[in-house]
C-alpha atoms as a PDB file:
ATOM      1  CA  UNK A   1       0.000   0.000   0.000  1.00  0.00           C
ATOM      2  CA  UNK A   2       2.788   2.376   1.010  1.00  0.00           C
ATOM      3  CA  UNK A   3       4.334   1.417  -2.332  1.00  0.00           C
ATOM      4  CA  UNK A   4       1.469   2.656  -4.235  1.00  0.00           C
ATOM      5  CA  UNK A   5       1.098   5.990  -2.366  1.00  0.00           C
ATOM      6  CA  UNK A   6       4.848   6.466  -3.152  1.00  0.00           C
ATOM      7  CA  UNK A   7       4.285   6.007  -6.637  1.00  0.00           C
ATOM      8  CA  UNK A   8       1.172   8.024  -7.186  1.00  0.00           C
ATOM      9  CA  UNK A   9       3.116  11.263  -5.290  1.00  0.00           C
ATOM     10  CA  UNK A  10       5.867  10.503  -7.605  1.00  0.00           C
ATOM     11  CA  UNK A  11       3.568  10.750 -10.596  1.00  0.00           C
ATOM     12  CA  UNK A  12       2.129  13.748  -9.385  1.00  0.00           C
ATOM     13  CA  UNK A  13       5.318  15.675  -8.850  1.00  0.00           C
ATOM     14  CA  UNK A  14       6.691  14.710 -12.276  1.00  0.00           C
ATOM     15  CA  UNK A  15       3.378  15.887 -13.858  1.00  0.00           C
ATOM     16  CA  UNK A  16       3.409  19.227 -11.941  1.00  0.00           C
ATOM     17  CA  UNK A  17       7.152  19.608 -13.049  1.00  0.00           C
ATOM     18  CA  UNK A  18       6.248  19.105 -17.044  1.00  0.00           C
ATOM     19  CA  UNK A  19       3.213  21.419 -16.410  1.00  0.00           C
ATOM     20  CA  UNK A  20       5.619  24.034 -14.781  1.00  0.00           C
ATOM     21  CA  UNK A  21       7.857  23.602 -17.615  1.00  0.00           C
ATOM     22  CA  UNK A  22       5.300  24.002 -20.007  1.00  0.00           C
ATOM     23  CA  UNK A  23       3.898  27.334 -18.894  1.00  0.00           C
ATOM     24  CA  UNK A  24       7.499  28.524 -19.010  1.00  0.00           C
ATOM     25  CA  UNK A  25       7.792  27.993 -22.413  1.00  0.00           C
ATOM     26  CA  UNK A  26       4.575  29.138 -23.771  1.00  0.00           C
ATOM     27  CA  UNK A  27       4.949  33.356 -23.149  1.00  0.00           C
ATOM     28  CA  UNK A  28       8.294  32.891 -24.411  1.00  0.00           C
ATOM     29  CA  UNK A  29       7.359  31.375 -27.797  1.00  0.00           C
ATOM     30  CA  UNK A  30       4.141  34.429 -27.978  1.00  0.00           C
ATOM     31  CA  UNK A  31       6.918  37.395 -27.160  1.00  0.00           C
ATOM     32  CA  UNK A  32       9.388  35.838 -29.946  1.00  0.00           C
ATOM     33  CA  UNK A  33      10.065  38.614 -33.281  1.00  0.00           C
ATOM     34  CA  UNK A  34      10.118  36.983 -36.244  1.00  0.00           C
ATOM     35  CA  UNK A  35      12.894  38.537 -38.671  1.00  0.00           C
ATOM     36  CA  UNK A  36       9.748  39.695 -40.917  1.00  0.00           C
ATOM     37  CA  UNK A  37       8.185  41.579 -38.251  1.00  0.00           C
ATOM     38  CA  UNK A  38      11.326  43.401 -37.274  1.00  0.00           C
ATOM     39  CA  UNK A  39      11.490  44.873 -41.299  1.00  0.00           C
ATOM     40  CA  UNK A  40       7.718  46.511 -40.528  1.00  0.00           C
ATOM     41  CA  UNK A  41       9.216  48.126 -37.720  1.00  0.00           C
ATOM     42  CA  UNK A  42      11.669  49.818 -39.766  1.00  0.00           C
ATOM     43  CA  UNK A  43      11.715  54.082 -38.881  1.00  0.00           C
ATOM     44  CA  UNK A  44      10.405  56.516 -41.442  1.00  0.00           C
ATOM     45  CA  UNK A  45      12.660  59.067 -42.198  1.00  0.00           C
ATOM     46  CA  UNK A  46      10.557  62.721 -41.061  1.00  0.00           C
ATOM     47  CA  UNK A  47      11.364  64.744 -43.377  1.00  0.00           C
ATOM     48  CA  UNK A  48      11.953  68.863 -42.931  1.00  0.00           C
ATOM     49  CA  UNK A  49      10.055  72.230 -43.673  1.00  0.00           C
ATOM     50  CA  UNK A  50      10.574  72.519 -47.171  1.00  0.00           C
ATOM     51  CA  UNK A  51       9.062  74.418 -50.215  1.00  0.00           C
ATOM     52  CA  UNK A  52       6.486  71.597 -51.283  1.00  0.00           C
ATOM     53  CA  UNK A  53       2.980  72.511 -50.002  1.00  0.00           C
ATOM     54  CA  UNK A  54      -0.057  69.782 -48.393  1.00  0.00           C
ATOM     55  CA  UNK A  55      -1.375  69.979 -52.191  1.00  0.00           C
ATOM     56  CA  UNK A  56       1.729  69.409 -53.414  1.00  0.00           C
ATOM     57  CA  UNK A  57       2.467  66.476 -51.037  1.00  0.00           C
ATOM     58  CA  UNK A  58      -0.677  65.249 -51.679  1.00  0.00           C
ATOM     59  CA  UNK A  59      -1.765  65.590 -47.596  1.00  0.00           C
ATOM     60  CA  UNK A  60      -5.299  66.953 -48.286  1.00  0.00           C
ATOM     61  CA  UNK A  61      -7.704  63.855 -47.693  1.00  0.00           C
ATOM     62  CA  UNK A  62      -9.104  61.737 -45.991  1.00  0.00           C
ATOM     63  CA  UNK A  63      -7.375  58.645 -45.509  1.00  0.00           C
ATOM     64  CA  UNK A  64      -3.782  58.516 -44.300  1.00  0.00           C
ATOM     65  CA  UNK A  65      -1.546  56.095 -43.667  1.00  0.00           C
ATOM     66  CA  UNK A  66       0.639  55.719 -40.722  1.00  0.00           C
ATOM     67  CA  UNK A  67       3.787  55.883 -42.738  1.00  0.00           C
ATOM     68  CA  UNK A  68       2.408  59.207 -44.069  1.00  0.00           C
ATOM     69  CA  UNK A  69       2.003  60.815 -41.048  1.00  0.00           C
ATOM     70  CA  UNK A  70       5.859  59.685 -39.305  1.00  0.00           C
ATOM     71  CA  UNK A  71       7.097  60.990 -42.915  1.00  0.00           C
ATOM     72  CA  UNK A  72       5.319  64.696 -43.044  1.00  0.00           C
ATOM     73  CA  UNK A  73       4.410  65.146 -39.008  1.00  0.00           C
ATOM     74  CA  UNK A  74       7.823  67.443 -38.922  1.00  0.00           C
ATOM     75  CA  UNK A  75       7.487  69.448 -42.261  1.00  0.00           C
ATOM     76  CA  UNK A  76       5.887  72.136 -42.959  1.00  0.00           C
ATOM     77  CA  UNK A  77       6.199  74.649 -46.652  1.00  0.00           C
ATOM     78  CA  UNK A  78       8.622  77.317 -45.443  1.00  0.00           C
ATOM     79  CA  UNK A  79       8.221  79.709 -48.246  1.00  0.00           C
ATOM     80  CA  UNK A  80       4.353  79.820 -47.195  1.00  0.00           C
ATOM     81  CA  UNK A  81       4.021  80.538 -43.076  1.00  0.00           C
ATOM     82  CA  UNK A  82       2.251  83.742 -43.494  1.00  0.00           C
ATOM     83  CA  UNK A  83      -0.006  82.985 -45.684  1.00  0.00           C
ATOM     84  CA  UNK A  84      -3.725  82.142 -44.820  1.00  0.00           C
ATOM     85  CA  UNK A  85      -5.750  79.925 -47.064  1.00  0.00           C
ATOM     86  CA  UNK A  86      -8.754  79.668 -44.223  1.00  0.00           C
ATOM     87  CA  UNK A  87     -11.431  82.390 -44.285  1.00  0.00           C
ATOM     88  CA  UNK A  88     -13.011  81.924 -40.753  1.00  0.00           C
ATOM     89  CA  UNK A  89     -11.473  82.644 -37.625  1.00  0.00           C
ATOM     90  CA  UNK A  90      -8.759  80.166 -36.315  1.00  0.00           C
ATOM     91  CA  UNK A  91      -8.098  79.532 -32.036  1.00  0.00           C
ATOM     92  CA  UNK A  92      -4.742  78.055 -31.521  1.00  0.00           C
ATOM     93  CA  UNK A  93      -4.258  76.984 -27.535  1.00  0.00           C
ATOM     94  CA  UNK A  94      -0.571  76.372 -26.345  1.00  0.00           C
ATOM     95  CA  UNK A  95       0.027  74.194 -23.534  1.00  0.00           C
ATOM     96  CA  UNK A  96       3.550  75.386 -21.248  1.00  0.00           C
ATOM     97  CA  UNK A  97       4.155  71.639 -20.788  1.00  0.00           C
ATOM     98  CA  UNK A  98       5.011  71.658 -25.306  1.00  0.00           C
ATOM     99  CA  UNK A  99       6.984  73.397 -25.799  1.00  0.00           C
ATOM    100  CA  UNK A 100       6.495  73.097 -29.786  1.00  0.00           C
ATOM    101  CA  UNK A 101       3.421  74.679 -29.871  1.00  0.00           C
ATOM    102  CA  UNK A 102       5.010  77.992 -28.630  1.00  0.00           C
ATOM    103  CA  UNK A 103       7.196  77.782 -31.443  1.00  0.00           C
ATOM    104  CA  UNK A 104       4.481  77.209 -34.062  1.00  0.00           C
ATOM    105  CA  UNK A 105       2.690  80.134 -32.994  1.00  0.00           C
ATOM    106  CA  UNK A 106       5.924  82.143 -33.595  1.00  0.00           C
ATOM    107  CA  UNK A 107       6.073  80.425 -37.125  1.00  0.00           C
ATOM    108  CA  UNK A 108       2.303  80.811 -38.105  1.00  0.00           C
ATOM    109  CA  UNK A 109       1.384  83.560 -36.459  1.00  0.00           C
ATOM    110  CA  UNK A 110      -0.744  85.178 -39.334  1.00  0.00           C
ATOM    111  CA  UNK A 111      -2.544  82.013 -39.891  1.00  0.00           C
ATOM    112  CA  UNK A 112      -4.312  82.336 -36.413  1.00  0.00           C
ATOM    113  CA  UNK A 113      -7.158  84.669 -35.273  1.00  0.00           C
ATOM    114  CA  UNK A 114      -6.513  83.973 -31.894  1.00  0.00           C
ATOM    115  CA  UNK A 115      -3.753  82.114 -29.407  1.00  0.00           C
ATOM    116  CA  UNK A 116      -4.757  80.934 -26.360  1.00  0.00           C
ATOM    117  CA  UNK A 117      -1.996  80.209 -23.800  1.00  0.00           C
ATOM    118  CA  UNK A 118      -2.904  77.857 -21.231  1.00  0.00           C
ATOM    119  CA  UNK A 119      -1.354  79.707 -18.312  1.00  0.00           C
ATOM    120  CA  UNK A 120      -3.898  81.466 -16.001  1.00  0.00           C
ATOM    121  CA  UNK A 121      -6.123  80.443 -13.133  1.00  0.00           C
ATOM    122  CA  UNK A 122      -8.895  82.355 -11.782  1.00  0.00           C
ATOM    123  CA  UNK A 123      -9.273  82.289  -7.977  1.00  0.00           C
ATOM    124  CA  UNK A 124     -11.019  82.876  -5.192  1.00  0.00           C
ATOM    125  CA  UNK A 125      -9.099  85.046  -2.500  1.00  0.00           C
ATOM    126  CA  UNK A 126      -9.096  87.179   0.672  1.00  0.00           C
ATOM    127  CA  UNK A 127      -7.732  90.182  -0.890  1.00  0.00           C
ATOM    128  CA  UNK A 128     -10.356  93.074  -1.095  1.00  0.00           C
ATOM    129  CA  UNK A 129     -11.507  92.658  -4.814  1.00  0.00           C
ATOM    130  CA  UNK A 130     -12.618  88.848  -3.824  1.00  0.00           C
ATOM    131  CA  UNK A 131     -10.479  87.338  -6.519  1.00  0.00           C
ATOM    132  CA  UNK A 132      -7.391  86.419  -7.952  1.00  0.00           C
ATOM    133  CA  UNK A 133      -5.511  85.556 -11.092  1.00  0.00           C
ATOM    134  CA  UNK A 134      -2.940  82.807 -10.601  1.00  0.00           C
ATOM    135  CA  UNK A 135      -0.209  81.771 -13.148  1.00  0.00           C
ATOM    136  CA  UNK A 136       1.158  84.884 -14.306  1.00  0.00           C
ATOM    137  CA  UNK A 137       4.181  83.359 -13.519  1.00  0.00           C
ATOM    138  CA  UNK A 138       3.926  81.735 -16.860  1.00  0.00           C
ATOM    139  CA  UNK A 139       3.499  84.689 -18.683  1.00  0.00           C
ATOM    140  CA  UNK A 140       6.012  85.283 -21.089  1.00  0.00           C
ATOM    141  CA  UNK A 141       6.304  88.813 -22.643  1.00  0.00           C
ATOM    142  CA  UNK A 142       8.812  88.090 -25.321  1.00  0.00           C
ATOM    143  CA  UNK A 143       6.904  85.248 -27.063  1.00  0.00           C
ATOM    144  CA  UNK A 144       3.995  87.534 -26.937  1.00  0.00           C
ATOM    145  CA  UNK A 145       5.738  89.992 -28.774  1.00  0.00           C
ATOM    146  CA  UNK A 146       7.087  87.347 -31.347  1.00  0.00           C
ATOM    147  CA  UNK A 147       3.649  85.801 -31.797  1.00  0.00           C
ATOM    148  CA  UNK A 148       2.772  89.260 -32.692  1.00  0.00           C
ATOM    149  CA  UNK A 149       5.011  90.226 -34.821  1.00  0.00           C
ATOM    150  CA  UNK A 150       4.561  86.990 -36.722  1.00  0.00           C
ATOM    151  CA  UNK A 151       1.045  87.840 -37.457  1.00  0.00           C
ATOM    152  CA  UNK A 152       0.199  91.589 -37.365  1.00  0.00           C
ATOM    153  CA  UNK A 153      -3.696  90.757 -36.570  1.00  0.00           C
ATOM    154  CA  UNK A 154      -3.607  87.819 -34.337  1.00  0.00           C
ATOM    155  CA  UNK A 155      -5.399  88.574 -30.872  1.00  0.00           C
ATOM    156  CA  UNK A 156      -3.422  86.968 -27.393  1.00  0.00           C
ATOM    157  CA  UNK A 157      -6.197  85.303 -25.530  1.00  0.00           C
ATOM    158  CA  UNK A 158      -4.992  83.876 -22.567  1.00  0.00           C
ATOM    159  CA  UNK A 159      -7.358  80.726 -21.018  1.00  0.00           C
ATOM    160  CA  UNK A 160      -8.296  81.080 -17.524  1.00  0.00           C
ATOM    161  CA  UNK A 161      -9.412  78.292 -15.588  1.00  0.00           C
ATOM    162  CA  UNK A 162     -11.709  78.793 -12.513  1.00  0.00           C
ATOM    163  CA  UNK A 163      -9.615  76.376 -11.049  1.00  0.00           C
ATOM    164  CA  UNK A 164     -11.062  74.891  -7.306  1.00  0.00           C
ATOM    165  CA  UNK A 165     -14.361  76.528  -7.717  1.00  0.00           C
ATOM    166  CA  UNK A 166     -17.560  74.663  -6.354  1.00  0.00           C
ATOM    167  CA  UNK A 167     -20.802  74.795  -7.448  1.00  0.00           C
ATOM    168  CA  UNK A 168     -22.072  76.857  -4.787  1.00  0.00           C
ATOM    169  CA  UNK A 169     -19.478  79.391  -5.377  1.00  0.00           C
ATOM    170  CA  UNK A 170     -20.370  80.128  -8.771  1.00  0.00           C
ATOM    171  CA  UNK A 171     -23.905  80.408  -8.190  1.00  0.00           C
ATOM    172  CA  UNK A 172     -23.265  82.884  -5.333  1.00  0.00           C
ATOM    173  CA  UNK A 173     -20.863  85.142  -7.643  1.00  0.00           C
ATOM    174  CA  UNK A 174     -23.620  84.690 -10.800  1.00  0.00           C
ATOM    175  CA  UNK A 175     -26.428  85.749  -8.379  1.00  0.00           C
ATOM    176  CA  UNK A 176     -24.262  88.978  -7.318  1.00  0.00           C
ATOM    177  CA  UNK A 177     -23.639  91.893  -9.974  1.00  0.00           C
ATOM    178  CA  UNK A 178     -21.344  93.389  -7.464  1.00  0.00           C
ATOM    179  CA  UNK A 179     -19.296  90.306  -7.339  1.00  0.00           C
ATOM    180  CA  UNK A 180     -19.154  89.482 -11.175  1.00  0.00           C
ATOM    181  CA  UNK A 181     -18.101  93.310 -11.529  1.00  0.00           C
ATOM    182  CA  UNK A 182     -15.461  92.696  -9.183  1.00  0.00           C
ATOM    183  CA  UNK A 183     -14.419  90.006 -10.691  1.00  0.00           C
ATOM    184  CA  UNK A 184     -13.878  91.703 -14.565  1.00  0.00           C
ATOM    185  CA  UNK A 185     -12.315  94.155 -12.996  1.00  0.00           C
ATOM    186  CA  UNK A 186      -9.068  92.231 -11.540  1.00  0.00           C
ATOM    187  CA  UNK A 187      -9.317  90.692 -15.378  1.00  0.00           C
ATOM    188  CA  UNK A 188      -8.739  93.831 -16.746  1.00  0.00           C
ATOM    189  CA  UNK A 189      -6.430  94.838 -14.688  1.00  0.00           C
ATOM    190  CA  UNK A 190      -4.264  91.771 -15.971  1.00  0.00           C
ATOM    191  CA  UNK A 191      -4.865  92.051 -19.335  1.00  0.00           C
ATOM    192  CA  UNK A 192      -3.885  95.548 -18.953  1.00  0.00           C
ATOM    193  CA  UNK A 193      -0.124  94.959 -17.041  1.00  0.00           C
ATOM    194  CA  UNK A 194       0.497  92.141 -19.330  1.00  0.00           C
ATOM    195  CA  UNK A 195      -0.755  93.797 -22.849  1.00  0.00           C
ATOM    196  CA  UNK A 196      -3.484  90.570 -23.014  1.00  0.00           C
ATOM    197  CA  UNK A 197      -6.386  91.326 -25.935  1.00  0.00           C
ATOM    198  CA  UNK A 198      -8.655  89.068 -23.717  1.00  0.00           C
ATOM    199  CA  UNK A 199      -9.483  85.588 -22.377  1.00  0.00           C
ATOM    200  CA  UNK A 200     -10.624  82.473 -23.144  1.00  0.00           C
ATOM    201  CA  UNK A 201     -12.985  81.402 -20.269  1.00  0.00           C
ATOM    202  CA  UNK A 202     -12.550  77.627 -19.129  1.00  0.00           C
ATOM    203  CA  UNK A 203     -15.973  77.099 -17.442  1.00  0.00           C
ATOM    204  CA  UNK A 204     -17.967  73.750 -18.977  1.00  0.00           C
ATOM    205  CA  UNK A 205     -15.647  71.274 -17.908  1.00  0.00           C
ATOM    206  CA  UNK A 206     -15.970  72.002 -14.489  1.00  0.00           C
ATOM    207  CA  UNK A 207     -19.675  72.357 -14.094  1.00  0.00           C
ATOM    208  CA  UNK A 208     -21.310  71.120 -17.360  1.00  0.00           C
ATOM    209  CA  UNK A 209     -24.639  71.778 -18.513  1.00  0.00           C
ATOM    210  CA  UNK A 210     -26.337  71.805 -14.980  1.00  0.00           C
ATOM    211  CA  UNK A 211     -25.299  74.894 -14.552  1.00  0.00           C
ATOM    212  CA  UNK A 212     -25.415  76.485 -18.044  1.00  0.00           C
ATOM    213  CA  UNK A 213     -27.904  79.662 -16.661  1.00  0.00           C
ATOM    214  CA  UNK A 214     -25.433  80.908 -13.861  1.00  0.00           C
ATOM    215  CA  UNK A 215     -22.186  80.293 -16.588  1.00  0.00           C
ATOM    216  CA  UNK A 216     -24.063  81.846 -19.191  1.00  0.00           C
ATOM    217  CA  UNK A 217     -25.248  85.098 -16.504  1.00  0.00           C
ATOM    218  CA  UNK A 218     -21.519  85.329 -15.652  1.00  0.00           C
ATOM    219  CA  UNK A 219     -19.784  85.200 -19.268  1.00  0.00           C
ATOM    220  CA  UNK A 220     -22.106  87.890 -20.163  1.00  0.00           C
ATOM    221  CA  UNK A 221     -21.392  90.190 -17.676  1.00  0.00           C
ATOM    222  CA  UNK A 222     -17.889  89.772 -18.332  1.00  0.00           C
ATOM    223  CA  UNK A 223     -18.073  89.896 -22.024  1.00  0.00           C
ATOM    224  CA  UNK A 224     -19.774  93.406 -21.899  1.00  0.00           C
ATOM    225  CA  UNK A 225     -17.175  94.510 -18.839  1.00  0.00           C
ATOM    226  CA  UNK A 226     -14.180  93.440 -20.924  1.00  0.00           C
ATOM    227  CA  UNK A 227     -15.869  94.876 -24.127  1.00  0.00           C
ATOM    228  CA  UNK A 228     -16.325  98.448 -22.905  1.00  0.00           C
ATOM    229  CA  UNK A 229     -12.795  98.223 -22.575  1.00  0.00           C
ATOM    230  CA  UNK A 230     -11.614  96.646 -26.011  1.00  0.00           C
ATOM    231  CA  UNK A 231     -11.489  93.528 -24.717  1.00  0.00           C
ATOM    232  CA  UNK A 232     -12.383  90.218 -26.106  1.00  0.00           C
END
């Protein structure tokens, strides 16, 4: 009997070890490269700003290819940055953590209506007027003066993010004309030390449509504040 529990446990424990073995083997054989699969992973070459146009490289459609888009991301017709083929107005947003976009907006600034740095944050504070406007840090006066020289026309529209705001707070400042005149007030005063044409409001994605009356009471008032002063 003892015999025949020895051999069973002996079976067992040379079945485990094959199954072991097996499962070993199996992710290794999926992860292997095959010397075909290695040639589709080949780089494209990018290739650089050059005189050749979208029309010209055949980049106005529908379809693209991957290969397409590694080859032409990088290029762009240098003999052709001020030049605007769109008719309506163009918003261009520039992020401080790409740097690339603040150099396209040096490079194409005639082709935009309006850039939109992503720098500012409006708060609530303790100071007198009621609020703040963080992030001016960011601000940075010779790219504004590059962007504008690029393009003559373009407006400088920083966004401003009512950044920690609750629900209950904007309600309170939409219900208050006081408040919402306080509040355009320390905008303009901004706009007016750092030679801003106006703002780009960041409001929907914190409080969505249940509370599109008191955003739409507040952008108002602060459209025609910022207005009287030839402000966007």
């Amino acid at each position: 009997m003892w015999q025949r529990v020895f051999s069973v446990s002996k079976m067992l424990v040379y079945t485990t070890a094959v199954f072991l073995a097996f499962c070993m083997f199996v992710p290794s054989a999926q992860g292997t490269i095959s010397p075909s699969d290695k040639k589709k992973l080949k780089a494209v070459e990018a290739l650089d700003p050059g005189p050749a146009d979208v029309f010209d490289r055949d980049l106005v459609k529908e379809s693209f290819k991957i290969s397409d888009i590694m080859k032409h991301h990088r290029s762009y017709c240098n003999t052709k940055t001020r030049e605007k083929r769109f008719g309506g107005a163009v918003l261009g947003y520039v992020t401080p953590w790409n740097n690339r976009g603040y150099d396209i907006a040096k490079i194409f600034g005639s082709k935009f209506s309006y850039v939109s740095p992503v720098w500012l944050q409006l708060e609530l504070s303790q100071e007198k007027a009621g609020f703040a406007v963080g992030g001016q840090h960011d601000v940075d006066v010779g790219w504004i003066e590059d962007v504008k020289r690029a393009g003559k026309a373009v407006k400088l529209v920083p966004r401003v993010l009512f950044e920690r705001w609750t629900p209950q707070q904007l309600s309170k400042v939409a219900a208050s004309k006081k408040k919402m005149t306080a509040m355009a007030s320390v905008l303009k005063e901004v706009a007016k030390k750092s030679e801003f044409d106006g703002y780009v409001l960041e409001l929907w994605s914190q409080f969505g449509a249940q509370m599109a009356n008191e955003m739409t009471k507040l952008v108002q008032h602060l459209a025609k504040e910022l207005q009287a002063e030839n402000l966007i």
